[in-house]
N, C-alpha and C. Protein backbone atom coordinates (compact mmCIF):
# COMPACT_ATOMS: atom_id res chain seq x y z
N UNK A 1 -10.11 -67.85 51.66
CA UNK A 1 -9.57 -66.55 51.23
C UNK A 1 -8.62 -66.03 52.30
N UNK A 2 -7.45 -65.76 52.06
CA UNK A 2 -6.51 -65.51 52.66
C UNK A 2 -6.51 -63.51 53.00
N UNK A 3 -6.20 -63.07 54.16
CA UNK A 3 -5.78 -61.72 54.43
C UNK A 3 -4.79 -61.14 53.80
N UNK A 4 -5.28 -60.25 52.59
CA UNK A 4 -3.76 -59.41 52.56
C UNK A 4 -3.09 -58.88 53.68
N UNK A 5 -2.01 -58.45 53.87
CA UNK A 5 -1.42 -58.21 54.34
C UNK A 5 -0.95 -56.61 54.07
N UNK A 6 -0.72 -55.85 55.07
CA UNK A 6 -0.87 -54.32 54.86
C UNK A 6 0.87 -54.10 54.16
N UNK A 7 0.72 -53.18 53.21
CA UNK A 7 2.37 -52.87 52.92
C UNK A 7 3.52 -52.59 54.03
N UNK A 8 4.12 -52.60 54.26
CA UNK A 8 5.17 -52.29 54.87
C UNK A 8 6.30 -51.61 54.08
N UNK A 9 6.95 -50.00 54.55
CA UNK A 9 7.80 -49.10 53.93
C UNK A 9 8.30 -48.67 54.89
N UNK A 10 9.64 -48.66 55.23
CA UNK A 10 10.53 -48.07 56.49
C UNK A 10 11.84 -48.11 56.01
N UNK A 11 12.46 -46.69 56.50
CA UNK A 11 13.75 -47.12 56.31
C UNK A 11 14.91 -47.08 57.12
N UNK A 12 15.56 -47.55 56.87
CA UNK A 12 16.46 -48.74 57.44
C UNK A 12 17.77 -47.66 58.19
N UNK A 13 18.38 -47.04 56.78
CA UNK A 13 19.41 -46.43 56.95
C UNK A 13 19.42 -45.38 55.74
N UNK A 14 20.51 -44.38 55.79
CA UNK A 14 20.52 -43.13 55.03
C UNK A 14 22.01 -42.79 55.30
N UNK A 15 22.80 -42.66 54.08
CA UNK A 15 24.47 -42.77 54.40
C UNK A 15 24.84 -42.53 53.46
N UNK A 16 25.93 -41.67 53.12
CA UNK A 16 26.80 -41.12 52.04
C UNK A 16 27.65 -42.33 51.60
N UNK A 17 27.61 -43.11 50.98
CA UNK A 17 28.20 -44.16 50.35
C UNK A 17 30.19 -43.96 50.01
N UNK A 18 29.75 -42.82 48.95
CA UNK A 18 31.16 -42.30 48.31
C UNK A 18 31.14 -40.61 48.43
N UNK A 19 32.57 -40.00 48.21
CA UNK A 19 32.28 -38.77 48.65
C UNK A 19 33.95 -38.06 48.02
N UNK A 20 33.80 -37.46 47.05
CA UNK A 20 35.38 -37.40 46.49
C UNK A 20 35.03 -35.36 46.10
N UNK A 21 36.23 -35.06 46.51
CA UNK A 21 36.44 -34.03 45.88
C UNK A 21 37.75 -33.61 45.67
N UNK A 22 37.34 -32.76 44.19
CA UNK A 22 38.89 -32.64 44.09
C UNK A 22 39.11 -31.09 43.37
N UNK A 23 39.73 -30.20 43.75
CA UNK A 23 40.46 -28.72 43.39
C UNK A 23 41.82 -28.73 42.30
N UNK A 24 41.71 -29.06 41.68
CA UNK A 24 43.06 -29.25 40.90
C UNK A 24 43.86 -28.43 40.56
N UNK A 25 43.42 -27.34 40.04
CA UNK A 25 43.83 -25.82 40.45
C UNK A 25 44.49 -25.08 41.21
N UNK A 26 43.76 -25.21 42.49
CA UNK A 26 43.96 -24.66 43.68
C UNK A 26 45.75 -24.52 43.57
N UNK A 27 46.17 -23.18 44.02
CA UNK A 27 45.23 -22.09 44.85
C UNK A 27 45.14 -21.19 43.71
N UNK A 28 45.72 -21.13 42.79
CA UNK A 28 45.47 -20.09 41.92
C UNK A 28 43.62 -19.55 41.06
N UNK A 29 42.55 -20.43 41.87
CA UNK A 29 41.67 -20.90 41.05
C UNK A 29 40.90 -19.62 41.61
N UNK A 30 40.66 -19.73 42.93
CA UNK A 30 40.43 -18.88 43.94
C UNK A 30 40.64 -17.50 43.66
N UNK A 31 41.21 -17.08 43.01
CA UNK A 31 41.35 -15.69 42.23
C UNK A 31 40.57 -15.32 41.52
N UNK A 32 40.01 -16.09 40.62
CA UNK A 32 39.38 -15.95 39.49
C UNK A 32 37.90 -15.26 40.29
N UNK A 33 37.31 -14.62 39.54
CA UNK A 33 36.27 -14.04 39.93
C UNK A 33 35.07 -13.67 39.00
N UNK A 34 35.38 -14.76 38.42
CA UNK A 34 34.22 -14.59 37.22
C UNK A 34 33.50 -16.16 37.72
N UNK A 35 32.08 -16.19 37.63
CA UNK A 35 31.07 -16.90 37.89
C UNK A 35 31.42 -18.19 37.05
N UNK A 36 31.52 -19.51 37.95
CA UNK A 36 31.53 -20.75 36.88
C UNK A 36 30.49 -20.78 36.00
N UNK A 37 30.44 -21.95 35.30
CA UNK A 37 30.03 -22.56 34.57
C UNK A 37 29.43 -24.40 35.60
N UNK A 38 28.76 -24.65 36.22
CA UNK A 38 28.26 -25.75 36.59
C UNK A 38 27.59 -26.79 35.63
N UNK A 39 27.99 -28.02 35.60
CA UNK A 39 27.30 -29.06 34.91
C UNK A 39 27.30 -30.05 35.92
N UNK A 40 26.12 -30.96 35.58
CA UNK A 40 25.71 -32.01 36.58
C UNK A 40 25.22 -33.17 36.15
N UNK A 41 26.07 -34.26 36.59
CA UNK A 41 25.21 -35.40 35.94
C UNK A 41 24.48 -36.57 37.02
N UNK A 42 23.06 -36.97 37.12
CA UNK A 42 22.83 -37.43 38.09
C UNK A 42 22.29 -38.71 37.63
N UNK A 43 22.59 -40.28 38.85
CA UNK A 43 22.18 -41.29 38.04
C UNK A 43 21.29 -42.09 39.22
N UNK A 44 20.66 -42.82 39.14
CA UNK A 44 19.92 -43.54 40.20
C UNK A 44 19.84 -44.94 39.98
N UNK A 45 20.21 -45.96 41.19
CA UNK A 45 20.40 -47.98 41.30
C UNK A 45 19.75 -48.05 42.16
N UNK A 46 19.34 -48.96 42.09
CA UNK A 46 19.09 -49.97 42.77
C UNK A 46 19.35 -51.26 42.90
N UNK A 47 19.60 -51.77 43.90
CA UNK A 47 19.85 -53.43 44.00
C UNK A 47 18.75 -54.20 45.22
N UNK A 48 18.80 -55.35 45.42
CA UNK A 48 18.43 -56.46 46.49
C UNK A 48 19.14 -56.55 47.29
N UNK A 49 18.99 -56.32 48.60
CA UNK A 49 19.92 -56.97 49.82
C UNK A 49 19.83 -58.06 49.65
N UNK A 50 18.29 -58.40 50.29
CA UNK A 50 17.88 -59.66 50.53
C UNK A 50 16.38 -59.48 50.37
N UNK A 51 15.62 -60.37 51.13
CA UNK A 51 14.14 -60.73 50.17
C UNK A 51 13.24 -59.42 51.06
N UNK A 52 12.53 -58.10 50.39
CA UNK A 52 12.21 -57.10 51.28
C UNK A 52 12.97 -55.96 51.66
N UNK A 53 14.44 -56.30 51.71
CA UNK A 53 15.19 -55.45 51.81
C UNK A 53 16.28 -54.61 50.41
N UNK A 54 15.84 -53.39 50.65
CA UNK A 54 16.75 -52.73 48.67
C UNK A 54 17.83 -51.50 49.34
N UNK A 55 18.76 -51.54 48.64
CA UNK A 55 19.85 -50.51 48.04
C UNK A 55 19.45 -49.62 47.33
N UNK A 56 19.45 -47.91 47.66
CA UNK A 56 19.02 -47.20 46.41
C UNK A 56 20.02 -46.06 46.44
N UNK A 57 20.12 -46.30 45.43
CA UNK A 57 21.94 -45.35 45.30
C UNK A 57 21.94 -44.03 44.72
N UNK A 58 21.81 -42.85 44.28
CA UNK A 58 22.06 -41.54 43.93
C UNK A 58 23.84 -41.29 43.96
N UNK A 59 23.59 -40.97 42.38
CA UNK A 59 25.12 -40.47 42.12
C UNK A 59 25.48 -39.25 41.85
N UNK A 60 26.05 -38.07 42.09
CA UNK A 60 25.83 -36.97 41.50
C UNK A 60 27.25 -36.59 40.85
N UNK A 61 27.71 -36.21 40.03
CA UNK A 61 28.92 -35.58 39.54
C UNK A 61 28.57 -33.87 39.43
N UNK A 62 29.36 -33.43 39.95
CA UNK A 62 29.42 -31.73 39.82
C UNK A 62 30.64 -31.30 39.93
N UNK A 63 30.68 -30.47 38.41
CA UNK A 63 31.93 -29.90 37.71
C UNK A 63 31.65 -28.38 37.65
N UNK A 64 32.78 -27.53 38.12
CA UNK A 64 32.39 -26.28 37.56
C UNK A 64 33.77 -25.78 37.55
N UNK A 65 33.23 -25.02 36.15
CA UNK A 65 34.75 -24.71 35.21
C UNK A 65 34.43 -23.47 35.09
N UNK A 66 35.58 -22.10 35.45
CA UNK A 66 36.07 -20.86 34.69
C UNK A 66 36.70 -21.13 33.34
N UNK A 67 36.15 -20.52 32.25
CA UNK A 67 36.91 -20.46 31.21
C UNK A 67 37.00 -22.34 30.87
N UNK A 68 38.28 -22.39 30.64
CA UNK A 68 38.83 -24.17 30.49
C UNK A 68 39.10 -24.83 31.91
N UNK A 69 39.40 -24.03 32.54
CA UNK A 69 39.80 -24.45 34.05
C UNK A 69 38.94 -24.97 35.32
N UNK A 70 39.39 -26.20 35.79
CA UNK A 70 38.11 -26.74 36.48
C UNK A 70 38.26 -26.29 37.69
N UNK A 71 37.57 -25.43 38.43
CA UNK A 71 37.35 -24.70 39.17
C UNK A 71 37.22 -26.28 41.05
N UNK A 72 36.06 -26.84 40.60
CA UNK A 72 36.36 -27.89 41.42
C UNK A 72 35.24 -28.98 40.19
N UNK A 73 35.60 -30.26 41.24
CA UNK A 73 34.83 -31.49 41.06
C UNK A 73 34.75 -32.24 41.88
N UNK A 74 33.12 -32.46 42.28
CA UNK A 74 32.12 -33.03 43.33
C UNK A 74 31.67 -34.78 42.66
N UNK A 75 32.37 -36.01 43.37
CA UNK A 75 31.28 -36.82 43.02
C UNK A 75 30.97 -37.12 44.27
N UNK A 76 29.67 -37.35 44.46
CA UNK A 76 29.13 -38.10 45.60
C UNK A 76 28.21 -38.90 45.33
N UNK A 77 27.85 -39.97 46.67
CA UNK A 77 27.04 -41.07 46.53
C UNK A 77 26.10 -41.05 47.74
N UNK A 78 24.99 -40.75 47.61
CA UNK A 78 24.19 -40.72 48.47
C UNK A 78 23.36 -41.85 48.59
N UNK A 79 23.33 -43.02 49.66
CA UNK A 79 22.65 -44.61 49.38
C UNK A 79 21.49 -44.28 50.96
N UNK A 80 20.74 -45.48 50.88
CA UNK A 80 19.47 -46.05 51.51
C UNK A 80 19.26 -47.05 51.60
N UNK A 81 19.03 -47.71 52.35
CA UNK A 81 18.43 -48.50 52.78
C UNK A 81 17.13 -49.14 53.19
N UNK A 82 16.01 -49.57 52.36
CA UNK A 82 14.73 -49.54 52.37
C UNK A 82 14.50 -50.66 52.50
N UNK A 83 13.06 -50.64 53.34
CA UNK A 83 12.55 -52.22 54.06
C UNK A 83 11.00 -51.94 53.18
N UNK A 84 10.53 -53.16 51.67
CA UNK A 84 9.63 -52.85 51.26
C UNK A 84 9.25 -54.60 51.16
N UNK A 85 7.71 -54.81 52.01
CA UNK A 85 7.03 -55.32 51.85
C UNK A 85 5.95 -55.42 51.61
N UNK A 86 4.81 -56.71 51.23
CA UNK A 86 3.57 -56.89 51.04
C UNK A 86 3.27 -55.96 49.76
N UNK A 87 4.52 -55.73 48.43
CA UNK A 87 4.30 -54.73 47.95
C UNK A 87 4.45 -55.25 46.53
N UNK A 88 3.51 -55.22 45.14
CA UNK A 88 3.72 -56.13 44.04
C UNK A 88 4.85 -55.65 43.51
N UNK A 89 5.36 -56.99 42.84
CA UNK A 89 6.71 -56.76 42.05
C UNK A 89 6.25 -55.79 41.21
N UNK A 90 5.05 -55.00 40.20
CA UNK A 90 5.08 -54.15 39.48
C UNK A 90 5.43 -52.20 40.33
N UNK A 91 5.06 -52.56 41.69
CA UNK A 91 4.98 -51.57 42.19
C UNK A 91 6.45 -50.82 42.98
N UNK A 92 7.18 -52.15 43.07
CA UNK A 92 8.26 -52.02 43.95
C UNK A 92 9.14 -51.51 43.00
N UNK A 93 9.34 -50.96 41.25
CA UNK A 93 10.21 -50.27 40.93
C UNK A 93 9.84 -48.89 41.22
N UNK A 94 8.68 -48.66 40.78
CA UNK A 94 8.40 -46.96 41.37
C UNK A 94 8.73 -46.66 42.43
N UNK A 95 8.31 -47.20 43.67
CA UNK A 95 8.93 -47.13 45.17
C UNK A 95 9.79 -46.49 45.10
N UNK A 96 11.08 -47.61 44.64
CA UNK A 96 12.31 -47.98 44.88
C UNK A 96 13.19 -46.53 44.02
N UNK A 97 12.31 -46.16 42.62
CA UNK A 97 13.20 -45.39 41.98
C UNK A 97 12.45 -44.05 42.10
N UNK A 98 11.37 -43.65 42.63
CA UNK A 98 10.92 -42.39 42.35
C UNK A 98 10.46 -42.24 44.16
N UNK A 99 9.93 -43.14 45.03
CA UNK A 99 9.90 -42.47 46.27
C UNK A 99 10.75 -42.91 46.62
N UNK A 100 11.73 -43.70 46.83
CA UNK A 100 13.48 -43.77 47.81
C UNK A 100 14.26 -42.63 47.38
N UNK A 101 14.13 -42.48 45.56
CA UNK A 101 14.85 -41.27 45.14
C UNK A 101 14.55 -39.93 45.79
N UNK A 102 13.31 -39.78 45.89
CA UNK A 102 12.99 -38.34 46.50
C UNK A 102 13.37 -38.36 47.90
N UNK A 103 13.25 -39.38 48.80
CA UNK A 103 13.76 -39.73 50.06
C UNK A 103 15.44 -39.20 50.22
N UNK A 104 16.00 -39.43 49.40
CA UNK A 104 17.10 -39.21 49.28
C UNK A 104 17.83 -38.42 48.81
N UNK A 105 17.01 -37.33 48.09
CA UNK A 105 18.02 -36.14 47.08
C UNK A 105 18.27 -34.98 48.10
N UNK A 106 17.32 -34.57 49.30
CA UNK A 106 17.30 -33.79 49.91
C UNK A 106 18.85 -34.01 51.13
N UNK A 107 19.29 -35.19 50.99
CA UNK A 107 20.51 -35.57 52.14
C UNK A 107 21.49 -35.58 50.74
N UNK A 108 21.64 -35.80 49.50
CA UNK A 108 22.60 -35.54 48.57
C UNK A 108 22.79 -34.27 48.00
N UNK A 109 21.60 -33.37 48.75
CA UNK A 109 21.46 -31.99 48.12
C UNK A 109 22.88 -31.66 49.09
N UNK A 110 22.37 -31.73 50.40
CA UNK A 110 22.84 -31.33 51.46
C UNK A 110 24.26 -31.67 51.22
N UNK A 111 24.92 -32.63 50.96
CA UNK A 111 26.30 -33.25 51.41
C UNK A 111 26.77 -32.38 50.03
N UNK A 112 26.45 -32.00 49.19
CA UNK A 112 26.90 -31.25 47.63
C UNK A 112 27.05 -30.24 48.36
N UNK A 113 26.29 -28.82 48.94
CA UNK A 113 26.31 -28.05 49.25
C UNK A 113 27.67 -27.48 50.42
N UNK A 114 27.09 -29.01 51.37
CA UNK A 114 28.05 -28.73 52.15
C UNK A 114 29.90 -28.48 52.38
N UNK A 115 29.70 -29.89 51.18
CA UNK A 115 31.30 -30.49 50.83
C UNK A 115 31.45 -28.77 50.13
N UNK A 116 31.02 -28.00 49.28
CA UNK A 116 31.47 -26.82 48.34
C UNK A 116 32.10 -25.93 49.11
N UNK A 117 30.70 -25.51 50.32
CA UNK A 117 31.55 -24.66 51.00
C UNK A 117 32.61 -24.76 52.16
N UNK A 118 32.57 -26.10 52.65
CA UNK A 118 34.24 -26.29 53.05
C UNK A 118 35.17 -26.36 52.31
N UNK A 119 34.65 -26.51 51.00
CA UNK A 119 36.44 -26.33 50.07
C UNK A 119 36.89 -25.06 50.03
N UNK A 120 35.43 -24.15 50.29
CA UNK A 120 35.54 -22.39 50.04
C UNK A 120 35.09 -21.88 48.91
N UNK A 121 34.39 -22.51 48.29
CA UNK A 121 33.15 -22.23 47.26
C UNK A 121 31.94 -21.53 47.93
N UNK A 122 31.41 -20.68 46.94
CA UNK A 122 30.20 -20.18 47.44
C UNK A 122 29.18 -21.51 47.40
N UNK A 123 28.35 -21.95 48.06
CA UNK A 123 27.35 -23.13 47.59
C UNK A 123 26.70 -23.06 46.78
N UNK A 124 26.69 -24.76 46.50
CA UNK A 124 25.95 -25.34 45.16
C UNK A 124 25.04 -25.56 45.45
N UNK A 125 23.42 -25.15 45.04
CA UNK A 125 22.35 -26.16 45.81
C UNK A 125 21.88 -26.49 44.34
N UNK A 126 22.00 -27.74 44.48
CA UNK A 126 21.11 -28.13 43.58
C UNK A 126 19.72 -28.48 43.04
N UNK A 127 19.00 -28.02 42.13
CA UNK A 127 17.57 -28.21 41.91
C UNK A 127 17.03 -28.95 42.09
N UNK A 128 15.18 -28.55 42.36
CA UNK A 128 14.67 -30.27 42.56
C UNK A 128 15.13 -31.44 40.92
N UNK A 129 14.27 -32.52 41.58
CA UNK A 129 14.69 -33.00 40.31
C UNK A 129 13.35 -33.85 40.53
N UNK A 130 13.31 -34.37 39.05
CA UNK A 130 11.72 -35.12 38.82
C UNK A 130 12.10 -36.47 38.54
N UNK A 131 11.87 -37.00 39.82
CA UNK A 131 12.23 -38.49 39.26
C UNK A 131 11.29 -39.77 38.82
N UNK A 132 9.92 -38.84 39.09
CA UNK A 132 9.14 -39.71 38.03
C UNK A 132 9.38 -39.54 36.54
N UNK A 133 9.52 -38.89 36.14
CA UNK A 133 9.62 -38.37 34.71
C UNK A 133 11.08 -38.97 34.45
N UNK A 134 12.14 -39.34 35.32
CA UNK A 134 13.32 -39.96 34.76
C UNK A 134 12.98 -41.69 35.05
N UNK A 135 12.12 -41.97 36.18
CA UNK A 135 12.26 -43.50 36.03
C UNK A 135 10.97 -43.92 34.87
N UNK A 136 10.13 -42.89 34.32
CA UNK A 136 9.21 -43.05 32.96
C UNK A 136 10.21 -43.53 31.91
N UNK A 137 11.52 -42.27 31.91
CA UNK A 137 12.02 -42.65 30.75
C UNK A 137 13.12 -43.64 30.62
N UNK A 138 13.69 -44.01 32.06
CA UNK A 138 13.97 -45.33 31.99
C UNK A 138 13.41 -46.48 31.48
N UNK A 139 12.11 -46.45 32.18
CA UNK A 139 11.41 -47.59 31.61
C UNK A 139 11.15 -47.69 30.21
N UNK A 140 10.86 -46.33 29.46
CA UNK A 140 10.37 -46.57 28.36
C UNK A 140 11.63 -46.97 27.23
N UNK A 141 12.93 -46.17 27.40
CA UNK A 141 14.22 -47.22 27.06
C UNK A 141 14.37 -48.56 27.32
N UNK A 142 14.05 -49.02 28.39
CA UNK A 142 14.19 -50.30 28.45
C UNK A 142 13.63 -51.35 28.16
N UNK A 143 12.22 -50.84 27.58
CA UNK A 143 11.03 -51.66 27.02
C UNK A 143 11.64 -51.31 24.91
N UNK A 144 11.94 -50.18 25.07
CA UNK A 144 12.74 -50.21 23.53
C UNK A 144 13.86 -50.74 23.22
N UNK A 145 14.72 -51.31 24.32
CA UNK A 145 15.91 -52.18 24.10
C UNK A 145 16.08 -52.77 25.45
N UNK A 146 15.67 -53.87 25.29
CA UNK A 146 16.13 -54.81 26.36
C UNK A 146 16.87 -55.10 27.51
N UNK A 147 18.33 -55.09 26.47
CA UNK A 147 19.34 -55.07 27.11
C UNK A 147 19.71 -53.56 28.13
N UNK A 148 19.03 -52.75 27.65
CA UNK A 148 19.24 -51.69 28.53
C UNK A 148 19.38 -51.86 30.45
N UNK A 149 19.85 -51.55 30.84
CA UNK A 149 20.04 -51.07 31.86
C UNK A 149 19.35 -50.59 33.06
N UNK A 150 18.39 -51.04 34.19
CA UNK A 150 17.37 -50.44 34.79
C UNK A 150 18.05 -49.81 35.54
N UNK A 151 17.40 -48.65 35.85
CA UNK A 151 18.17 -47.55 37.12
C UNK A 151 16.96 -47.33 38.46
């Protein structure tokens, strides 16, 4: 009978991947003084480095529009770097998509917030977010169509 071996979870690195903003408006936008309108779309990857080692990516898009006018637009990429061993292949998607994700929204909160108010926006903070309940419903799409897409 062989020793399991204890899990191993560390991480590696923590780094803004991509980072775009754009004012299209500007300067006339800056006038306006009526409260946007914010929408947000957020997506979560993962990949393999190598054997133990994962990529976990957070995407965020943030748009906020006066009226028709897009006031600004935020995409950013907030990535990781995670060292997961001794850990079953059933277990290493939760890890990977619901604790790397939470590992990580709090440094994509931050870089959203921050990037806003150097453009001269009042800040964006964005809400928690539940990413068990989004990698549930990943999974459960992907067990209803195949071909779907894991995040």
């Amino acid at each position: 009978m062989s020793e399991q071996q204890q899990p191993v979870f560390a991480i590696e690195k923590i780094y803004v991947q991509d980072l775009s903003l754009e004012i299209p408006n500007a300067p006339g936008i800056f006038l306006e003084r009526e409260a946007p309108q914010v929408n947000l779309q957020l997506n979560t990857k993962n990949q393999t480095i190598e054997e133990g080692l994962y990529e976990v990516l957070l995407t965020v898009t943030v748009t906020a529009k006066v009226k028709d006018k897009i006031m600004f637009l935020i995409e950013a990429q907030q990535a990781g770097i995670f060292r997961i061993r001794n850990v079953s292949e059933e277990e290493v998607g939760p890890v990977l998509g619901i604790g790397c994700a939470n590992i990580l929204f709090p440094y994509l909160r931050e870089t959203v917030s921050d990037t806003v108010t150097r453009a001269g926006f009042p800040a964006v903070i964005l809400n928690p977010v539940n990413f068990e309940a989004i990698y549930n419903q990943n999974q459960t799409t992907t067990e209803a169509d195949p071909s779907a897409e894991k995040h």
